[in-house]
C-alpha atoms as a PDB file:
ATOM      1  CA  UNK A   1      -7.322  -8.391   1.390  1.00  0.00           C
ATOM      2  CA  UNK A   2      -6.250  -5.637   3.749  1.00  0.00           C
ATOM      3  CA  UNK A   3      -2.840  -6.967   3.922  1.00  0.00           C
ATOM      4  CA  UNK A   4      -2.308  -7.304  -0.157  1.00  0.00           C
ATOM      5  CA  UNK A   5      -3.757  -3.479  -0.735  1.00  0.00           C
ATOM      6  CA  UNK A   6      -1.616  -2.275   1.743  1.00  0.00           C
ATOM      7  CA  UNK A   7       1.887  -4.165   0.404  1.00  0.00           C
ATOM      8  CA  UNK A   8       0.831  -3.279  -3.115  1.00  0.00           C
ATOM      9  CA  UNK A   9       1.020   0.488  -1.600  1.00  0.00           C
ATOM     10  CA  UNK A  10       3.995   0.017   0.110  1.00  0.00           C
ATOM     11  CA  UNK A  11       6.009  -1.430  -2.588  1.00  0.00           C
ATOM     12  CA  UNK A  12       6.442   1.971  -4.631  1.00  0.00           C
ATOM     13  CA  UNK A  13       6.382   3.866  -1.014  1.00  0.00           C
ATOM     14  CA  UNK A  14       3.594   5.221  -0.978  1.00  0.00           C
ATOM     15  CA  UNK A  15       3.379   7.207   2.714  1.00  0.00           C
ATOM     16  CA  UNK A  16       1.333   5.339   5.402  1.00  0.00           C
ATOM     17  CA  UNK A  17      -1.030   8.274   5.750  1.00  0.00           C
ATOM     18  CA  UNK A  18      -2.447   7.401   2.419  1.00  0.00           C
ATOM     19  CA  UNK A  19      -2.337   3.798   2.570  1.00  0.00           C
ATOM     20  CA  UNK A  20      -4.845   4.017   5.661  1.00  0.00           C
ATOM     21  CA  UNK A  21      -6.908   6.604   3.825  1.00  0.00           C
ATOM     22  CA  UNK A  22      -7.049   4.308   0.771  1.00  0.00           C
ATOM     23  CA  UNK A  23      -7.787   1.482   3.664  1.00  0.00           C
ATOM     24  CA  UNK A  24     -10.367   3.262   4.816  1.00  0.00           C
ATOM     25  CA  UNK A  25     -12.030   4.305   1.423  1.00  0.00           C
ATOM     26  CA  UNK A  26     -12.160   0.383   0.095  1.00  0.00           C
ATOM     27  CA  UNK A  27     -13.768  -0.766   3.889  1.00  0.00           C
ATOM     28  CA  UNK A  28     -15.104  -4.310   3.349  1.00  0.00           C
ATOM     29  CA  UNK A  29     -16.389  -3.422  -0.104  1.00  0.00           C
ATOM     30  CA  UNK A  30     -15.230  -6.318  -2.450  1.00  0.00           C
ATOM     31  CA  UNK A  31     -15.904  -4.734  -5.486  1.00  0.00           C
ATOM     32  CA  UNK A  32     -14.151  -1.629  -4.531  1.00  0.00           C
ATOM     33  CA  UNK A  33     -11.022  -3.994  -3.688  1.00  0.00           C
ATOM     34  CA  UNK A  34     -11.130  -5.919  -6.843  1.00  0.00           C
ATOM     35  CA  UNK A  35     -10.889  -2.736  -8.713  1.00  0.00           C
ATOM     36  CA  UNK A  36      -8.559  -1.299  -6.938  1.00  0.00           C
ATOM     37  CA  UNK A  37      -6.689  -4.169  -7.451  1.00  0.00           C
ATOM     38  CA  UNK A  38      -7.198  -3.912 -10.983  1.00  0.00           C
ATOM     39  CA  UNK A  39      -6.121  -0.432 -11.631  1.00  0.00           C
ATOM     40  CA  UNK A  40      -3.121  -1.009  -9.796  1.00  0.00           C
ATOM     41  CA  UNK A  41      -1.646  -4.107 -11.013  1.00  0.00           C
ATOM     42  CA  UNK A  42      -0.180  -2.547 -14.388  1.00  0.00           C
ATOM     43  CA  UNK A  43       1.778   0.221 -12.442  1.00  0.00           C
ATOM     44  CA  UNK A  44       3.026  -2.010  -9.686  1.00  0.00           C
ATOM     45  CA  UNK A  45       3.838  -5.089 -12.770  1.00  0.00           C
ATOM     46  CA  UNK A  46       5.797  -1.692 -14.633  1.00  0.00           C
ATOM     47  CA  UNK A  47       7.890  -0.627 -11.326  1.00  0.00           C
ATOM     48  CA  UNK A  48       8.721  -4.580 -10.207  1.00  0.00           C
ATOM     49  CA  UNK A  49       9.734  -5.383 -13.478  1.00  0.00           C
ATOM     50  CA  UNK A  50      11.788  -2.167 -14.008  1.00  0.00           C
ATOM     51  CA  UNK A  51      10.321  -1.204 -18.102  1.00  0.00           C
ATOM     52  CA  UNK A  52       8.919   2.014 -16.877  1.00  0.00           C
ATOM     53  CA  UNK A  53      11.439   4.868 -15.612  1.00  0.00           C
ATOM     54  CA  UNK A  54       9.383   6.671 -13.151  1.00  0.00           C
ATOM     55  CA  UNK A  55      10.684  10.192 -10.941  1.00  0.00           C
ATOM     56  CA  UNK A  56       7.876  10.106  -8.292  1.00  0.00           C
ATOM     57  CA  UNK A  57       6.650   6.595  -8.964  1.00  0.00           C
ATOM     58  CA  UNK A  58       4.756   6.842  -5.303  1.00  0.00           C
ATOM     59  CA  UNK A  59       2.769  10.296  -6.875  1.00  0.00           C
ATOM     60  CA  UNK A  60       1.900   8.151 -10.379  1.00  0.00           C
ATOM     61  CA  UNK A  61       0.405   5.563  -7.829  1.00  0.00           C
ATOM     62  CA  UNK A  62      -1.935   8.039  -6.177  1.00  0.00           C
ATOM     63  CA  UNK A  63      -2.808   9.956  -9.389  1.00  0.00           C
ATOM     64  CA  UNK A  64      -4.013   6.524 -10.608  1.00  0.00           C
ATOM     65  CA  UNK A  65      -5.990   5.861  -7.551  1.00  0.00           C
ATOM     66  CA  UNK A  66      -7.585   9.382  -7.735  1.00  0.00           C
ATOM     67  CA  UNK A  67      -8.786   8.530 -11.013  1.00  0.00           C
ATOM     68  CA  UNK A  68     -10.817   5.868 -10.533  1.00  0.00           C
ATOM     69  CA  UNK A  69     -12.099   6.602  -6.959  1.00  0.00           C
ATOM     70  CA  UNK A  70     -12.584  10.235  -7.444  1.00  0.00           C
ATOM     71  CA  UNK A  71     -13.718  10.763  -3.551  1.00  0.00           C
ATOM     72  CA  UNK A  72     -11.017   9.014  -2.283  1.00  0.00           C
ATOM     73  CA  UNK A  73      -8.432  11.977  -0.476  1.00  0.00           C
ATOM     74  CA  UNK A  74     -11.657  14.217   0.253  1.00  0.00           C
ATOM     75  CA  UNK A  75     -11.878  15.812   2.941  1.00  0.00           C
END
């Protein structure tokens, strides 16, 4: 499941940094992976299929992610 979070992130280039914080956050945790999955289908479906113009789609991505895990990029 690793794998398929990580290629979801890379697709709209999100930077590797975050992709092993988000990594990190989701651990084992299924449920935390299946909703993460979930909350980030529609944007990656918009961006693949091209409907959604987007300047910083990469930033849209993590603004998403913050607002469902709101601990996520704590430090």
């Amino acid at each position: 499941m690793a794998e398929r979070i990580a290629g979801r992130l890379r697709k709209p280039r999100v930077p590797e940094a975050q992709i092993e914080t988000v990594l990190e956050f989701l651990g084992e945790d299924s449920e935390k992976q299946a909703k993460f999955m979930k909350v980030t289908h529609r944007i990656l479906q918009d961006y693949e299929a091209g409907s959604k113009s987007f300047d910083n789609v990469a930033g849209t991505a993590i603004n998403i992610i913050k607002s469902e895990f709101f601990r996520i990029f704590e430090k």
